[in-house]
N, C-alpha and C. Protein backbone atom coordinates (compact mmCIF):
# COMPACT_ATOMS: atom_id res chain seq x y z
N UNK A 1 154.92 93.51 10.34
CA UNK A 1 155.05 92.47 9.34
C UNK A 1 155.92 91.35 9.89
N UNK A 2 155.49 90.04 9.85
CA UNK A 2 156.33 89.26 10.23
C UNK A 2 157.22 88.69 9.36
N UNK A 3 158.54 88.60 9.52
CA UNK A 3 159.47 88.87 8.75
C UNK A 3 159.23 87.25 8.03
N UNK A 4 159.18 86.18 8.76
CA UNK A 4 158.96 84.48 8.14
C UNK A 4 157.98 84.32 7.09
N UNK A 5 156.84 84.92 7.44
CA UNK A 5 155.94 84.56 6.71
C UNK A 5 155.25 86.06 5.78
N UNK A 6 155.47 86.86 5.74
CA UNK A 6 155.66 88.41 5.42
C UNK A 6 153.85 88.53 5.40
N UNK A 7 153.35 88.10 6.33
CA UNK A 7 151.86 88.79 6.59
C UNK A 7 152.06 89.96 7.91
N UNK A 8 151.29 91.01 7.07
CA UNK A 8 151.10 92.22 7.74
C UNK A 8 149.66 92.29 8.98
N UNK A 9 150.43 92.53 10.10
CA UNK A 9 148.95 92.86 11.29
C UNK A 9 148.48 93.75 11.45
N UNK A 10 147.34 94.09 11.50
CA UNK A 10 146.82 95.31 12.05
C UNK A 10 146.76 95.85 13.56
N UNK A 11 147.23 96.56 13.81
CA UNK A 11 147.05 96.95 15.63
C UNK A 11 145.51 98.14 15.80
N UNK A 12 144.95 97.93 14.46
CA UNK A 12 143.83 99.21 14.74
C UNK A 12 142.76 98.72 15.91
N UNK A 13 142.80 97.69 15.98
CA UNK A 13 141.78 97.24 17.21
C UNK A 13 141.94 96.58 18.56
N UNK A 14 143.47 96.33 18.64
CA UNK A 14 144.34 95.66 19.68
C UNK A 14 144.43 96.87 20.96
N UNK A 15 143.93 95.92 21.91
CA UNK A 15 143.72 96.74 23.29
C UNK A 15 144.89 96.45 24.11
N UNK A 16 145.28 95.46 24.18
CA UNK A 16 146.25 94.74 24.81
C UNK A 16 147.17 93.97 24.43
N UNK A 17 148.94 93.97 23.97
CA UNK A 17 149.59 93.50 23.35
C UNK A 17 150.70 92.96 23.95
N UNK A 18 150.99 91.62 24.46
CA UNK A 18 152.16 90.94 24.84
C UNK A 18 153.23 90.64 23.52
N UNK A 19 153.63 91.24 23.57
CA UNK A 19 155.20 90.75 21.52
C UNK A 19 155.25 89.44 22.47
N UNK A 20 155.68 88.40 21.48
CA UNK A 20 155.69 86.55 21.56
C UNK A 20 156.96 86.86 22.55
N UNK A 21 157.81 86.36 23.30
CA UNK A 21 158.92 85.64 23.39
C UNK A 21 159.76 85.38 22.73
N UNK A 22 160.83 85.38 22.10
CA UNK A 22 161.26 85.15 20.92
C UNK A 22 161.52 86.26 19.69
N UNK A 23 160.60 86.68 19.72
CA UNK A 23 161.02 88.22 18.61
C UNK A 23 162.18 88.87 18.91
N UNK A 24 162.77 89.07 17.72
CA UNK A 24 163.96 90.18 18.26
C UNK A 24 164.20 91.15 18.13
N UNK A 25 162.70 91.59 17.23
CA UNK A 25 162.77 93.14 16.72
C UNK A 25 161.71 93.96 16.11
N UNK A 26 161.37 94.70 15.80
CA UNK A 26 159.95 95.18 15.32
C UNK A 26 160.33 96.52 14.71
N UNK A 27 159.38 96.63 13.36
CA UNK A 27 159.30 97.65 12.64
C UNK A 27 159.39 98.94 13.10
N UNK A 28 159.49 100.14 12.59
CA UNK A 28 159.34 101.46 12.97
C UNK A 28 157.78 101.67 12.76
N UNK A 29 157.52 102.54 13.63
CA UNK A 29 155.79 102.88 13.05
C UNK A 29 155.26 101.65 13.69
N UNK A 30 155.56 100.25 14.01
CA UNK A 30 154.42 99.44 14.10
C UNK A 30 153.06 99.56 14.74
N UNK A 31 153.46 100.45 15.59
CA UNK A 31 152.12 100.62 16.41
C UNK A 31 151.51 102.12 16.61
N UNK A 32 152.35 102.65 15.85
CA UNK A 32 152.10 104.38 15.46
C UNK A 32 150.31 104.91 15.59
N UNK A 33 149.78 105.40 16.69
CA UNK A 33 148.40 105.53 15.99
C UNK A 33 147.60 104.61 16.32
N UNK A 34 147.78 103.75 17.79
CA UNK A 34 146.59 102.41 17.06
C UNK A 34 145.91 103.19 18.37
N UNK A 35 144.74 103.11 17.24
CA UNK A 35 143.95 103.51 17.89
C UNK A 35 143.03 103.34 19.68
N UNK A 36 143.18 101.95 19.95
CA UNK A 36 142.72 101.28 20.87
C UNK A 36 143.93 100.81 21.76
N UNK A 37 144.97 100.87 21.37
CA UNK A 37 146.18 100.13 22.55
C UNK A 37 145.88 100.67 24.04
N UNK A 38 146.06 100.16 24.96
CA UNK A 38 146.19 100.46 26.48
C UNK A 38 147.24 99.90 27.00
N UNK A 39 147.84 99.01 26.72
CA UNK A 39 149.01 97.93 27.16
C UNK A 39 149.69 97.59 26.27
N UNK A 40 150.75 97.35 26.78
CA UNK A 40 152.15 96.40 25.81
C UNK A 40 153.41 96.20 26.88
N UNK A 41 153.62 95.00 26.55
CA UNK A 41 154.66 94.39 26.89
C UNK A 41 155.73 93.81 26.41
N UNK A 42 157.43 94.33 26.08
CA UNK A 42 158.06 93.99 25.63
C UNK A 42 159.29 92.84 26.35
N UNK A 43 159.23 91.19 25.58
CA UNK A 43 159.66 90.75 26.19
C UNK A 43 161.83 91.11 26.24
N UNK A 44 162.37 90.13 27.04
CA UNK A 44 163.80 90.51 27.04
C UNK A 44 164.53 89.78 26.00
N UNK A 45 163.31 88.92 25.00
CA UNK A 45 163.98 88.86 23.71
C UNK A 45 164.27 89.82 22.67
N UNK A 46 163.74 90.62 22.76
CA UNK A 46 163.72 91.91 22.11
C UNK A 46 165.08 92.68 21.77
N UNK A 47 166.14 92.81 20.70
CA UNK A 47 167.07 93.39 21.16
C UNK A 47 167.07 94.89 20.14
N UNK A 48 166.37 94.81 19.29
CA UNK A 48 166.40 96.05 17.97
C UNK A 48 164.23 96.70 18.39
N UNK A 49 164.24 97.91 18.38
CA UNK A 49 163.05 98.12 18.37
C UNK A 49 163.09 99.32 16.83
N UNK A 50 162.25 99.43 16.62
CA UNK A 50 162.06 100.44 15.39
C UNK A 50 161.42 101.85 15.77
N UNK A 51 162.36 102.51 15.60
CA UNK A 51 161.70 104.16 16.08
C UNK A 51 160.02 104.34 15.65
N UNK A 52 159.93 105.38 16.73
CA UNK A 52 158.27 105.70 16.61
C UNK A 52 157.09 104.97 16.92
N UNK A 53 157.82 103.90 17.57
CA UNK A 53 156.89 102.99 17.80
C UNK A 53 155.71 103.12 18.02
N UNK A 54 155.50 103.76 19.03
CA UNK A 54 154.10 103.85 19.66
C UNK A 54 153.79 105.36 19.66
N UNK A 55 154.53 106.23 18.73
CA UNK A 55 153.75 107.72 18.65
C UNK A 55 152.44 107.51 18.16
N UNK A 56 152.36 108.88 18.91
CA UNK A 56 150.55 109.12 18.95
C UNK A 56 149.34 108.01 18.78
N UNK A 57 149.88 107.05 19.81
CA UNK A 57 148.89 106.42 20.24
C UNK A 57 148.12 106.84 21.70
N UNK A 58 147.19 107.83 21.58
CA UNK A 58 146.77 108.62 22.65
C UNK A 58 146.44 107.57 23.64
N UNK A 59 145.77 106.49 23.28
CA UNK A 59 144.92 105.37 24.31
C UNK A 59 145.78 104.89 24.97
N UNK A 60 147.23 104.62 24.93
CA UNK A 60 148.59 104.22 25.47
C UNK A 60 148.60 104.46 26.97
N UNK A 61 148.38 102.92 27.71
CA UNK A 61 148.46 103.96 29.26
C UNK A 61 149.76 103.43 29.85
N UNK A 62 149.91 102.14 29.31
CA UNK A 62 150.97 101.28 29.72
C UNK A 62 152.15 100.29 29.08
N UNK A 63 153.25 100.31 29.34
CA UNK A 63 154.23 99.51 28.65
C UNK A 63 155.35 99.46 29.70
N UNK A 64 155.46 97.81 29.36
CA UNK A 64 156.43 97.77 30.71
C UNK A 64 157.81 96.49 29.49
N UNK A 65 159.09 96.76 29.89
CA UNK A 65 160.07 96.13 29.66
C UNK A 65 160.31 95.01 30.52
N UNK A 66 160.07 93.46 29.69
CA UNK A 66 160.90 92.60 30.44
C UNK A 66 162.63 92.93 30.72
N UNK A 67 163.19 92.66 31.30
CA UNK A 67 164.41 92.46 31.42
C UNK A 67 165.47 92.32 32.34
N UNK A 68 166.21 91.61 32.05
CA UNK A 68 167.22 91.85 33.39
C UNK A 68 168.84 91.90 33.21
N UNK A 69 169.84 91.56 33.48
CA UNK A 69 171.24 91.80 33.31
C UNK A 69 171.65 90.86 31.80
N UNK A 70 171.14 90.08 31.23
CA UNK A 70 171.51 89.00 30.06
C UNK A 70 170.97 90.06 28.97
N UNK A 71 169.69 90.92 29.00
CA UNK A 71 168.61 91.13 28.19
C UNK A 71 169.47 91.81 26.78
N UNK A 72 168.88 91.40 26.35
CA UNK A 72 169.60 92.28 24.38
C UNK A 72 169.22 93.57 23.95
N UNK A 73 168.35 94.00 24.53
CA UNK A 73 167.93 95.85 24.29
C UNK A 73 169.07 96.49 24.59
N UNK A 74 169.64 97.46 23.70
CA UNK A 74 170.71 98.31 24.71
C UNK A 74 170.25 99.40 23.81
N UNK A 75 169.48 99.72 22.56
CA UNK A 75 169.32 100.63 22.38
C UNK A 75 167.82 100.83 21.89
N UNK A 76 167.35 102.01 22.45
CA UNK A 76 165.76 102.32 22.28
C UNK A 76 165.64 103.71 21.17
N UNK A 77 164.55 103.32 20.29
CA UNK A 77 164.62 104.33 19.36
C UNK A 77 164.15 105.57 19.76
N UNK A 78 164.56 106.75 18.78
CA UNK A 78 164.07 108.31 19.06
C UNK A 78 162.19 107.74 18.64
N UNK A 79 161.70 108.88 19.44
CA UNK A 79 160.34 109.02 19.18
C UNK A 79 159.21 107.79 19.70
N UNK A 80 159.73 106.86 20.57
CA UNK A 80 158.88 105.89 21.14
C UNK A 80 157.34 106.21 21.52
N UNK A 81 157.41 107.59 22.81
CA UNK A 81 155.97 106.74 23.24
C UNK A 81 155.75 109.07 22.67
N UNK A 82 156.81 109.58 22.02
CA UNK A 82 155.83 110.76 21.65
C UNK A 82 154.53 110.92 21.42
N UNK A 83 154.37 111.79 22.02
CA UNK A 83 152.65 112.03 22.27
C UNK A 83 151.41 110.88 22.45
N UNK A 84 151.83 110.16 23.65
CA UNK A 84 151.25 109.10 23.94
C UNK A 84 150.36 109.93 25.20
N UNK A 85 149.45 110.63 24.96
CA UNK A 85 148.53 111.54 26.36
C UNK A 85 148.19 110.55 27.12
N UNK A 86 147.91 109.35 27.15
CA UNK A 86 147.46 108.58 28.24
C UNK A 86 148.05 108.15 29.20
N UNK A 87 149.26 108.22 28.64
CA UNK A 87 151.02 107.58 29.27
C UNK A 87 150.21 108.75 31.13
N UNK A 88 150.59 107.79 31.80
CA UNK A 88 150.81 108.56 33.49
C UNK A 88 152.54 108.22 33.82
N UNK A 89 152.77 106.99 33.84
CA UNK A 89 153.49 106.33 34.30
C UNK A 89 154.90 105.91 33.30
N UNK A 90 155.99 106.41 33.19
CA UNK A 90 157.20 106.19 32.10
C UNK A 90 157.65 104.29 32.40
N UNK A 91 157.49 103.83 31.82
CA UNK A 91 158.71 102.46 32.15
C UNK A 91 159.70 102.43 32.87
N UNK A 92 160.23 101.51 33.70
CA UNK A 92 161.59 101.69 33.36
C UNK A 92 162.09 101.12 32.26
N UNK A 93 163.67 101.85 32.10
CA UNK A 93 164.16 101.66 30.67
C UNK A 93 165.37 100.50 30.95
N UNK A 94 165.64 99.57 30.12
CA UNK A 94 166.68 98.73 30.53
C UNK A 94 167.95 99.12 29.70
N UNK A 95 168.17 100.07 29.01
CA UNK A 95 169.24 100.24 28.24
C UNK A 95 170.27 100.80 28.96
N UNK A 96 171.92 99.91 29.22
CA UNK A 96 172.90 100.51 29.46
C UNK A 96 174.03 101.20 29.24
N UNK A 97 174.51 100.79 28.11
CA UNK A 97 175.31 101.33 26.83
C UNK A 97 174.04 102.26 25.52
N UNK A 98 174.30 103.57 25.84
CA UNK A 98 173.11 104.35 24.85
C UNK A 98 174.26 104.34 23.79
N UNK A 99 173.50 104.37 22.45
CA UNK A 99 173.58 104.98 21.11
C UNK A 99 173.50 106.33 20.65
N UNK A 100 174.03 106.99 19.71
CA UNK A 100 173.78 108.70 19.49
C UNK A 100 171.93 108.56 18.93
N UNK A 101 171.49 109.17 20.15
CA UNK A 101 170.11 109.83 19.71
C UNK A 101 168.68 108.36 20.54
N UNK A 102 169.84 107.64 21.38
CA UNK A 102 168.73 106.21 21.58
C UNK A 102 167.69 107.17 22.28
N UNK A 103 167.41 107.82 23.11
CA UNK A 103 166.02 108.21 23.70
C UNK A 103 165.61 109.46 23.46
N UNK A 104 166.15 110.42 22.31
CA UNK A 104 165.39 111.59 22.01
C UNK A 104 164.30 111.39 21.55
N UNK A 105 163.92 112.54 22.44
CA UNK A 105 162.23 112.94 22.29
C UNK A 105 161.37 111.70 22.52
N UNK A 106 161.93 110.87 23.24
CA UNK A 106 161.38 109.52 23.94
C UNK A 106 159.76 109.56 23.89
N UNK A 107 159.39 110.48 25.31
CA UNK A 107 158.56 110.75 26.25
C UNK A 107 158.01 112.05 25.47
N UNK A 108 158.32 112.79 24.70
CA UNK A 108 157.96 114.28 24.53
C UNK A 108 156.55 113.98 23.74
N UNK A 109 156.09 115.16 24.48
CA UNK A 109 154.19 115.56 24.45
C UNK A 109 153.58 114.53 25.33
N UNK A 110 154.10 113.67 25.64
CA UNK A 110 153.13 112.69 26.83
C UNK A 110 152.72 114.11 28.23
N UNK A 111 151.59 114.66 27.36
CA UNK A 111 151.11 115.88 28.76
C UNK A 111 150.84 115.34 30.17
N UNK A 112 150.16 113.73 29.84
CA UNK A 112 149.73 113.49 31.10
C UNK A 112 150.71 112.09 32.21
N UNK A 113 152.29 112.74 31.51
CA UNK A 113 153.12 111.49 32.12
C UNK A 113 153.57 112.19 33.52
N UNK A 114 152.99 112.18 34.62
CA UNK A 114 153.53 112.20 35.80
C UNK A 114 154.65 111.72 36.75
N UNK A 115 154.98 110.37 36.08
CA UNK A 115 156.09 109.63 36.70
C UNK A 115 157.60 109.09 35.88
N UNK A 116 158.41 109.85 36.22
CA UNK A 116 159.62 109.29 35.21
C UNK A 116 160.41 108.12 35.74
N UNK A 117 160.99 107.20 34.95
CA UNK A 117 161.40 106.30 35.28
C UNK A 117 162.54 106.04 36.53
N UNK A 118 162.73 106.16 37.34
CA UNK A 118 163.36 106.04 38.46
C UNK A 118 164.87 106.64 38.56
N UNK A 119 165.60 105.90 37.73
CA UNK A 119 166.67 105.97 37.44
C UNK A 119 166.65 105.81 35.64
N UNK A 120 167.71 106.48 34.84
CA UNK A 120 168.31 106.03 33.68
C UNK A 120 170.30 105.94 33.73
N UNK A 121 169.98 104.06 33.99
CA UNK A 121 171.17 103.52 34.29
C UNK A 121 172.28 103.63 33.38
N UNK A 122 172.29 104.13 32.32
CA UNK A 122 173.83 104.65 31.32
C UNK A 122 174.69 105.56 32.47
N UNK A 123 176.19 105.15 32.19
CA UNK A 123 176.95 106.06 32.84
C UNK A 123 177.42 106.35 31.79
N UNK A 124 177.61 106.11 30.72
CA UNK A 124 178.68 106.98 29.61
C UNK A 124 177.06 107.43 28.61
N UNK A 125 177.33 108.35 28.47
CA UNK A 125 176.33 108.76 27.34
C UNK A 125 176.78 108.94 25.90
N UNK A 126 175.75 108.72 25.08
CA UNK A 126 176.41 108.91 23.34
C UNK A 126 175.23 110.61 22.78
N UNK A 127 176.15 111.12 22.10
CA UNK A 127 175.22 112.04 21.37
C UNK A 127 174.18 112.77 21.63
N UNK A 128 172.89 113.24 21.80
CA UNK A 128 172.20 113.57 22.02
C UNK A 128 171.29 112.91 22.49
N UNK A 129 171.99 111.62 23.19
CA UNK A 129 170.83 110.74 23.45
C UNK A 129 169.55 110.86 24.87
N UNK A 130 169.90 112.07 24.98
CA UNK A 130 168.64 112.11 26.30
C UNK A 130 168.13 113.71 25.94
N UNK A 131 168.60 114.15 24.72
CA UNK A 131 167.65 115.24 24.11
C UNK A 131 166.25 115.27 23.95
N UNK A 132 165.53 116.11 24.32
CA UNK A 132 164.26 116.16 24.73
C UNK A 132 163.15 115.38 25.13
N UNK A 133 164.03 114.54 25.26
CA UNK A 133 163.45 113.24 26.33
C UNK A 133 161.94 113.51 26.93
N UNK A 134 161.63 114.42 27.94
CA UNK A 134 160.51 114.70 28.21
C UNK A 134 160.17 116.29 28.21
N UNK A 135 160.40 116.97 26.93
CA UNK A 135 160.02 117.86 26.66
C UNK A 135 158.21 117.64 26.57
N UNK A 136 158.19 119.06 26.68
CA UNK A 136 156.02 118.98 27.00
C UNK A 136 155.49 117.86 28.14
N UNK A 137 156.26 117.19 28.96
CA UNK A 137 155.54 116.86 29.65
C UNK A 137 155.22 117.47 30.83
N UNK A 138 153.95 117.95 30.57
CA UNK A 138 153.87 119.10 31.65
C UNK A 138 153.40 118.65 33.60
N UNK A 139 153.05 117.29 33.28
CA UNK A 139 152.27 117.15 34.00
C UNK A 139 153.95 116.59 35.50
N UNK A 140 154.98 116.48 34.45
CA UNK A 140 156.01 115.52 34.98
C UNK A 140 156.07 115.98 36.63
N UNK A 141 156.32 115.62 37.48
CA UNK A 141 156.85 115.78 39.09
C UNK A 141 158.04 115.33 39.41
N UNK A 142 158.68 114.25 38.98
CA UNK A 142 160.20 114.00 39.55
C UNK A 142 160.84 113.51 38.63
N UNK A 143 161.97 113.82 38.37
CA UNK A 143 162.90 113.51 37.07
C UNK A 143 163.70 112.20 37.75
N UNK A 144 164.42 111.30 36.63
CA UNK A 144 165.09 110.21 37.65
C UNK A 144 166.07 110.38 37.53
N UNK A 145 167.11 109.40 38.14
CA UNK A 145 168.49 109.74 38.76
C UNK A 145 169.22 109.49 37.65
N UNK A 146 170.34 110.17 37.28
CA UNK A 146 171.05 110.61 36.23
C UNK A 146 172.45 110.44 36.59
N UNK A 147 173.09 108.66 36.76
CA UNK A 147 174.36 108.68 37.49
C UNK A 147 175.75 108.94 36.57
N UNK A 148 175.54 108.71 35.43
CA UNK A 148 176.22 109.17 34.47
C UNK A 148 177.68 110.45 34.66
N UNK A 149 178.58 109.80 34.33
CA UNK A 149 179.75 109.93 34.43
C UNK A 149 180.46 110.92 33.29
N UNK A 150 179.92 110.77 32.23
CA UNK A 150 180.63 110.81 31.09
C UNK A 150 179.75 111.81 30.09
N UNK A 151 180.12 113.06 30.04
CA UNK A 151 178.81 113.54 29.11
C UNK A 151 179.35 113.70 27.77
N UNK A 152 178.41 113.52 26.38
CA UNK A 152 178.27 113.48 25.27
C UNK A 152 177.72 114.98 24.69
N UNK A 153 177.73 115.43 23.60
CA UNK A 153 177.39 116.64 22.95
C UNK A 153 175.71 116.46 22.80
N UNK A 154 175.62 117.78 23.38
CA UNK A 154 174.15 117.68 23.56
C UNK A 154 173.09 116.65 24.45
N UNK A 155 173.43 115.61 25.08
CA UNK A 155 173.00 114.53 26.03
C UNK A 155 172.00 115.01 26.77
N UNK A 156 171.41 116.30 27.15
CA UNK A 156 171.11 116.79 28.06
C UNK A 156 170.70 117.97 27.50
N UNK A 157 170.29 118.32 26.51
CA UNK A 157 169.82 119.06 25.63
C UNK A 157 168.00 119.27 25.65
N UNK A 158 167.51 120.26 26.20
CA UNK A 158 166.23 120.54 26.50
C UNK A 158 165.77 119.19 27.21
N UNK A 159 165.90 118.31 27.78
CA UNK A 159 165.47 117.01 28.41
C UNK A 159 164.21 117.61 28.67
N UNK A 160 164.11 118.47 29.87
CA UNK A 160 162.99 118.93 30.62
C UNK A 160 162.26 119.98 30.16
N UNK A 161 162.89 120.72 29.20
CA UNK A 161 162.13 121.79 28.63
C UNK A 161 160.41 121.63 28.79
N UNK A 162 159.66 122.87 29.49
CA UNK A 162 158.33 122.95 29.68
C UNK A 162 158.05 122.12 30.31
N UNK A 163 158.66 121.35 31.22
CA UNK A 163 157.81 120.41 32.24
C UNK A 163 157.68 121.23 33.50
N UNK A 164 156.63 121.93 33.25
CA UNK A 164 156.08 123.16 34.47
C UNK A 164 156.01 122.50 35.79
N UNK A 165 155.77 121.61 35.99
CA UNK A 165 155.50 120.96 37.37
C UNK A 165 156.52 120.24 38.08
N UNK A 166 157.34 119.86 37.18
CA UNK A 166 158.78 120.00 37.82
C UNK A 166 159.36 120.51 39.03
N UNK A 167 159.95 120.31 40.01
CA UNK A 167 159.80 121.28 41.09
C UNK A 167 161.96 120.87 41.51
N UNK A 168 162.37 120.24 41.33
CA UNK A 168 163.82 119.64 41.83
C UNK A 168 164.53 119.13 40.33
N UNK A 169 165.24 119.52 40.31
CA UNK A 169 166.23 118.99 38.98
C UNK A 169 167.52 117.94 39.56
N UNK A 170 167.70 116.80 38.63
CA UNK A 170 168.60 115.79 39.16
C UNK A 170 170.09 116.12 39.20
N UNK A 171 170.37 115.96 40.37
CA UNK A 171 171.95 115.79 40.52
C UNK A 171 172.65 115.30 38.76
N UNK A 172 173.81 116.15 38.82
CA UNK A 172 174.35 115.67 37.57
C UNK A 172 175.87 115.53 37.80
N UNK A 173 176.15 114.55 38.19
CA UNK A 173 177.51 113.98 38.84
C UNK A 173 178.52 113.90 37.67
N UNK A 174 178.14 114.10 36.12
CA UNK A 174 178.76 114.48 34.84
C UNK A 174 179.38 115.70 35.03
N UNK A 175 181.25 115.56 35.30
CA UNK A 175 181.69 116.32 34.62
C UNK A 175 182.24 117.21 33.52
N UNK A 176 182.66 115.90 32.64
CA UNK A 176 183.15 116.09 31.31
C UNK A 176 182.43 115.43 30.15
């Protein structure tokens, strides 16, 4: 819904979605389910996203984050690309300062996400915020680098649970 003019869009037929430039935030659910998505691109105006975004949108193959050191995202909602089966490839994530719970169950049920995002650049963690992150992804092969300093209750809480293909678990340079 756009908040100026309060007309509601449909994403049931949208294959390909660039958000404007300028937006700074988007509903929960907005794209929950659409049936046809393959792409999206969030620009680095973006600073609030709305949980669930893109659950169970199976057709989901791709989403990539503008951003760079200025960008306004610092926190990403629980339940983003859950059970997105098309997902191969994770984003990278631009969030540096996490929130309690910013990426639980992020990634979880994406069966066919093979690639995790490189690195997840937080050194202090909040809450449970990397709880089951990529639980069920079975298909996963390399987890990313985890430089994080500072651990939080539960932070690290089933992350990997059932990712059978898994073969190396990340250094965890978190002592306390």
């Amino acid at each position: 819904t756009n908040s100026k003019t309060g007309k509601t869009y449909s994403s049931a037929n949208v294959v390909e979605y660039d958000i404007p430039q300028g937006v700074i935030s988007t509903n929960a659910y907005c794209m929950t389910r659409a049936a046809a998505l393959k792409r999206v691109s969030i620009p680095d105006s973006v600073t609030s996203l709305g949980g669930c975004m893109f659950e169970r949108t199976a057709t989901l193959e791709e989403c990539t984050f503008e951003h760079n050191e200025n960008s306004g995202l610092k926190e990403i909602p629980t339940w983003m690309f859950g059970y997105c089966t098309s997902l191969v490839n994770a984003p990278e994530l631009p969030a540096t300062t996490l929130a309690q719970e910013c990426y639980y169950s992020m990634f979880q049920g994406c069966s066919n996400l093979k690639t995790a995002p490189s690195i997840l650049p937080a050194t202090t963690l909040a809450d449970s915020c990397y709880k089951r992150m990529f639980e069920y992804c079975s298909k996963l092969t390399d987890a990313p680098e985890l430089p994080a300093t500072t651990l939080a209750s539960q932070c690290y809480q089933y992350m990997f649970q059932n990712c059978t293909s898994l073969t190396i678990t990340p250094e965890l340079p978190a002592t306390t």
